[in-house]
N, C-alpha and C. Protein backbone atom coordinates (compact mmCIF):
# COMPACT_ATOMS: atom_id res chain seq x y z
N UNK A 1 194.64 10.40 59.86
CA UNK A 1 196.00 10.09 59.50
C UNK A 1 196.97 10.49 60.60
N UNK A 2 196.88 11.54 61.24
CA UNK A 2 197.56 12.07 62.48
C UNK A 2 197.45 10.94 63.61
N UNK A 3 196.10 10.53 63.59
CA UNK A 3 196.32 9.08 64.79
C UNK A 3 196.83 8.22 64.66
N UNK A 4 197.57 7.47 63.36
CA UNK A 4 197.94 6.40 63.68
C UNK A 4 199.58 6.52 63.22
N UNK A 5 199.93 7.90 63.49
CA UNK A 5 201.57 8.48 63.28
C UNK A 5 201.76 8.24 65.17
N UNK A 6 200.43 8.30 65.87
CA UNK A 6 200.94 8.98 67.37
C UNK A 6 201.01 7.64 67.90
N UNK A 7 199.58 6.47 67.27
CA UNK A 7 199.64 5.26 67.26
C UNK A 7 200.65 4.36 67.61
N UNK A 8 202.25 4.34 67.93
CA UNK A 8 203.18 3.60 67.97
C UNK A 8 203.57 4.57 69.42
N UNK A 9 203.88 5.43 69.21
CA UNK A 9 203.95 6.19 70.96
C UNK A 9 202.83 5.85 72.06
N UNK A 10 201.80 5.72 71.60
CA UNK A 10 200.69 5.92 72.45
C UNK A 10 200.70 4.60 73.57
N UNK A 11 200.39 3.30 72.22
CA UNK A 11 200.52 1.77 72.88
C UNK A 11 201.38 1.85 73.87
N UNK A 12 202.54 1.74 73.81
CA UNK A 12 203.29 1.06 75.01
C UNK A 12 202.88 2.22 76.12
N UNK A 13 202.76 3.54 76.19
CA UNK A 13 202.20 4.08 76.89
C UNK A 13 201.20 3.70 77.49
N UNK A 14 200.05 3.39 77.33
CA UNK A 14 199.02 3.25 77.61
C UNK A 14 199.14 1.89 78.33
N UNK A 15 200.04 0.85 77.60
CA UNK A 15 200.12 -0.64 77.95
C UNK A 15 201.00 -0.30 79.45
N UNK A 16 202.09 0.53 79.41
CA UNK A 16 203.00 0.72 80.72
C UNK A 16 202.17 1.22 81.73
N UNK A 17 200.90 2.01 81.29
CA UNK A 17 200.17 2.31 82.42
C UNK A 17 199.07 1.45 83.04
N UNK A 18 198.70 0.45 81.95
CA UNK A 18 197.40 -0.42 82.75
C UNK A 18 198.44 -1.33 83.32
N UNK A 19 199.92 -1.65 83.12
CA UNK A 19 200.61 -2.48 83.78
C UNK A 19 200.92 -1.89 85.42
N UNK A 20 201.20 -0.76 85.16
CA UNK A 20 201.22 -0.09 86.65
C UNK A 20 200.42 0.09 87.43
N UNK A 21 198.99 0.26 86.85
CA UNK A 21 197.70 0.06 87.43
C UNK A 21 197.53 -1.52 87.88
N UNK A 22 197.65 -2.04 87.49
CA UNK A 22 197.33 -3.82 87.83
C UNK A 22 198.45 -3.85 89.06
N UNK A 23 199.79 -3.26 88.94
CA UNK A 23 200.79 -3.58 89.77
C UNK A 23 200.14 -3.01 91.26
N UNK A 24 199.51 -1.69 91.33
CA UNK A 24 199.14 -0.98 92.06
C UNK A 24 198.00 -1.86 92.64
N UNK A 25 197.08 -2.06 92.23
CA UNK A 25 195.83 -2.59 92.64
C UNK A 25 196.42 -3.87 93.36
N UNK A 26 197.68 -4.89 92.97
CA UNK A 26 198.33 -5.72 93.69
C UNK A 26 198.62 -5.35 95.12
N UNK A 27 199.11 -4.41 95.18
CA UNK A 27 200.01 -4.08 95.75
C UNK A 27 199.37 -3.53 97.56
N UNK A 28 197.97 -2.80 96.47
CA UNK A 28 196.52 -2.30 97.55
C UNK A 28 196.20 -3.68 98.26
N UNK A 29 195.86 -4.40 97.49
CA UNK A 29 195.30 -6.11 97.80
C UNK A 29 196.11 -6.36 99.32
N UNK A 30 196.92 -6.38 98.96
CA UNK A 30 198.20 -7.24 99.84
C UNK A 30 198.33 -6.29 101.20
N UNK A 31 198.29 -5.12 100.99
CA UNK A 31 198.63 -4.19 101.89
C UNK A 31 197.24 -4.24 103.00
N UNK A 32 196.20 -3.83 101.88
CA UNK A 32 194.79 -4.90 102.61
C UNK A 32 194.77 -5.93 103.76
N UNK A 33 195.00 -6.65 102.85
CA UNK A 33 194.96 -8.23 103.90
C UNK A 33 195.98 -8.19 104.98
N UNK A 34 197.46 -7.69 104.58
CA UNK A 34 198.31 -7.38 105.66
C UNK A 34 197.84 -6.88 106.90
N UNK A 35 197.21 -5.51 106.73
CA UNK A 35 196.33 -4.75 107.71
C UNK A 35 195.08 -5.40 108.27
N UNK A 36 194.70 -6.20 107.50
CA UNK A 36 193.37 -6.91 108.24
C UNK A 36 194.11 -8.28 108.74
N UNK A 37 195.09 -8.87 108.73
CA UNK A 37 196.00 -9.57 109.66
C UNK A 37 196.10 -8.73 110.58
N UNK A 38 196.85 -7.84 110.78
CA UNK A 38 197.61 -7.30 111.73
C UNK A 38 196.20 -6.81 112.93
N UNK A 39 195.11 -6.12 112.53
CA UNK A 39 193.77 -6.07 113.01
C UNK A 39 193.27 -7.60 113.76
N UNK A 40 193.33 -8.43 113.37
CA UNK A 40 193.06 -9.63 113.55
C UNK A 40 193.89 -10.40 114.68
N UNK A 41 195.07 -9.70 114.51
CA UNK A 41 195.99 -9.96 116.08
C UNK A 41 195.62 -8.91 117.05
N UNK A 42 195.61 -7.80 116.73
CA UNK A 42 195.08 -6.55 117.58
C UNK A 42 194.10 -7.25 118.53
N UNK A 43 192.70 -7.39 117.97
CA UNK A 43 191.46 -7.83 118.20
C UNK A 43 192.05 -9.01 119.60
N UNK A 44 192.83 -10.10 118.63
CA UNK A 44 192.65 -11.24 119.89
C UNK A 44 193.94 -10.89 120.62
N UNK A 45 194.75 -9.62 121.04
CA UNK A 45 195.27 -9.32 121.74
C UNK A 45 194.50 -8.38 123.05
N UNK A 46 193.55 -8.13 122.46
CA UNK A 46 192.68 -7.20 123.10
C UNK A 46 191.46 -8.29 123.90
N UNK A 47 191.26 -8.83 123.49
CA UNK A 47 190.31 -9.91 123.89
C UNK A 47 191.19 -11.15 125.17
N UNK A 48 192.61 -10.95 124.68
CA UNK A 48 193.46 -11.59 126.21
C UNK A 48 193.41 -10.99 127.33
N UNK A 49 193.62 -9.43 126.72
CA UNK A 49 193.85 -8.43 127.88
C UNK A 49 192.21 -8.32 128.43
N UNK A 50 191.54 -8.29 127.71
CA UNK A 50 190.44 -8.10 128.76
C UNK A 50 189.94 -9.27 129.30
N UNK A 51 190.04 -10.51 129.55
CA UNK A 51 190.13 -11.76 129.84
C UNK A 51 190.83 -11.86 131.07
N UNK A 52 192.37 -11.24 131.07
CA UNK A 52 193.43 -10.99 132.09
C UNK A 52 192.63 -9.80 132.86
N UNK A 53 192.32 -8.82 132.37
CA UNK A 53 192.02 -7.58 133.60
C UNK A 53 191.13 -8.29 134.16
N UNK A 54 190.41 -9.23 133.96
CA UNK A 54 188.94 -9.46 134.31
C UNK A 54 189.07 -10.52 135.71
N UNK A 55 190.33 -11.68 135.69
CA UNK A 55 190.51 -12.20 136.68
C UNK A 55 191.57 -11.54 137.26
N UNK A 56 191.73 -10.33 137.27
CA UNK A 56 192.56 -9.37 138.22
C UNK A 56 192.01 -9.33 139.29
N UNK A 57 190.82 -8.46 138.31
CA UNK A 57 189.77 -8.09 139.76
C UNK A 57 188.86 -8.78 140.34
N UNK A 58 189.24 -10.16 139.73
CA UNK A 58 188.40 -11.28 140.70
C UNK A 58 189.51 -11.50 141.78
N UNK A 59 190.49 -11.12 141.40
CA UNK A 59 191.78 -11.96 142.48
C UNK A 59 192.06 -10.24 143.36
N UNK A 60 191.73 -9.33 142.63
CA UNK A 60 192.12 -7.97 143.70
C UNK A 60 190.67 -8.36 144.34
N UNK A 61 189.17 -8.85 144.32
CA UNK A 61 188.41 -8.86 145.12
C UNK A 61 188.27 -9.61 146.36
N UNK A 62 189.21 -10.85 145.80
CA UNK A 62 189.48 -11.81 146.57
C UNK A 62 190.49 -11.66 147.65
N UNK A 63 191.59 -10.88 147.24
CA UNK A 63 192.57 -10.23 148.04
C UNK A 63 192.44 -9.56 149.35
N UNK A 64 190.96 -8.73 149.13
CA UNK A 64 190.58 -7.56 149.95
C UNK A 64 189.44 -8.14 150.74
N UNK A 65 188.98 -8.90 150.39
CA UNK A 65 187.49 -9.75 150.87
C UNK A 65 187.88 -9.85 152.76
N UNK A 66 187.09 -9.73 153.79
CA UNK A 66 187.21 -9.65 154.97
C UNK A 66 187.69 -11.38 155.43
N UNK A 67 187.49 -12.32 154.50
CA UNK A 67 187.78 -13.43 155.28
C UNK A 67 189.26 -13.66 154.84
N UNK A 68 189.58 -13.14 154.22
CA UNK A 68 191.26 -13.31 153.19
C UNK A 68 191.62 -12.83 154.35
N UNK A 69 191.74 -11.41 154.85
CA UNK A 69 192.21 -10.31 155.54
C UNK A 69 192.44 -11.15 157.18
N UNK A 70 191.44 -11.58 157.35
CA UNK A 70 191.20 -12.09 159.05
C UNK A 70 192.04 -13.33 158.73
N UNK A 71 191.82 -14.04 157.88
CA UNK A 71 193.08 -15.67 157.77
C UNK A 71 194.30 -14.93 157.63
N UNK A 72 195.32 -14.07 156.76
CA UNK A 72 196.10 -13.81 157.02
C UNK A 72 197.05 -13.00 158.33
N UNK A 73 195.72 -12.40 159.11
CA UNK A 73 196.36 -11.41 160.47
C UNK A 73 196.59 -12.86 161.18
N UNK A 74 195.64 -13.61 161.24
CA UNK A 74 195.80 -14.52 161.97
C UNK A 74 197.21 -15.34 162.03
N UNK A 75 197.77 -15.82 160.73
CA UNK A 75 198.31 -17.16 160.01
C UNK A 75 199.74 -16.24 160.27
N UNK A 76 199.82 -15.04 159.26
CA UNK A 76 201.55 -14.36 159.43
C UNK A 76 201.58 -13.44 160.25
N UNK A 77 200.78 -12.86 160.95
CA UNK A 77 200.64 -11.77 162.47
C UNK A 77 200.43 -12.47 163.53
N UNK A 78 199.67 -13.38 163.54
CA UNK A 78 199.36 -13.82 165.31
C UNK A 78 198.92 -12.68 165.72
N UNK A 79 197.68 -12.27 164.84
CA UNK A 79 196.42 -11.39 164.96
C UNK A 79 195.70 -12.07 165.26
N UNK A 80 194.84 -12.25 166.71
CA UNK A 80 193.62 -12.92 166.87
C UNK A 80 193.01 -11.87 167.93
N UNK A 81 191.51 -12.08 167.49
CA UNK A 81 190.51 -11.85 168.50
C UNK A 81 190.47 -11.96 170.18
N UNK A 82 190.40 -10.94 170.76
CA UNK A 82 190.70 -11.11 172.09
C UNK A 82 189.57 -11.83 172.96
N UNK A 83 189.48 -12.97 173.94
CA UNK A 83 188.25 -13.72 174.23
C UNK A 83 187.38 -12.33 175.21
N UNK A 84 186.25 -12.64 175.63
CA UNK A 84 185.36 -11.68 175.88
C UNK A 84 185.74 -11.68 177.26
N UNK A 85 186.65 -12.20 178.29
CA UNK A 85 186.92 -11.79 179.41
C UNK A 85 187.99 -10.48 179.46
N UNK A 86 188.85 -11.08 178.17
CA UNK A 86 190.02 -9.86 178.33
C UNK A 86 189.35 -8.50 177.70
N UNK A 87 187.99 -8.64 177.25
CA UNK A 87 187.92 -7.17 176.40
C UNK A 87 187.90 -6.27 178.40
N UNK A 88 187.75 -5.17 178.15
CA UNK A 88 187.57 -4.28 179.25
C UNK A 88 186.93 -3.07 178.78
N UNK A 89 185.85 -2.84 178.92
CA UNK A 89 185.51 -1.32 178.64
C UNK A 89 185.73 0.10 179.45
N UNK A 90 186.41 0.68 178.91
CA UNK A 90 186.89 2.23 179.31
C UNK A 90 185.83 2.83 179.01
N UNK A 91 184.68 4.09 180.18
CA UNK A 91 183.80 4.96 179.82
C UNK A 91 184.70 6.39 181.30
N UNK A 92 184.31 7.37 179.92
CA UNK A 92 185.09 8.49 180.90
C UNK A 92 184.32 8.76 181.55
């Protein structure tokens, strides 16, 4: 007889809480998928950048490579090789 005096308090209680629970578990869902978006840009932001570092150092190898080096002394220095009459060897 005591239970069904508490019976009219209890319901909407109980009903306000599986409603807040359902709201919650929404709420997890969404926040979820948000984060596994946002992961999902991460990833193929990370996958540019290492794509980009990668023809860096094809282009810093290319940069430094001895035939790059000798075409440019040549082309913007008027760096050239001296012919084998002008070398002169100095012995002390």
């Amino acid at each position: 007889m005591k239970f069904r005096r508490w019976l009219p308090l209890v319901l909407p209680v109980l009903w306000l809480a599986v409603l807040a629970s359902a709201v919650q578990v929404i709420y997890a869902r969404h926040k979820a998928r948000d984060l596994f978006v946002r992961m999902e840009k991460l990833n193929a932001e990370r996958d540019s950048l290492d794509m980009e570092w990668g023809r860096l150092q094809l282009e810093q190898s290319y940069w430094s490579s001895h035939a790059f080096v000798e075409r440019v002394a040549n082309a913007k220095l008027q760096m050239n090789l001296p012919q084998t009459k002008d070398v002169r060897i100095v012995r002390p």
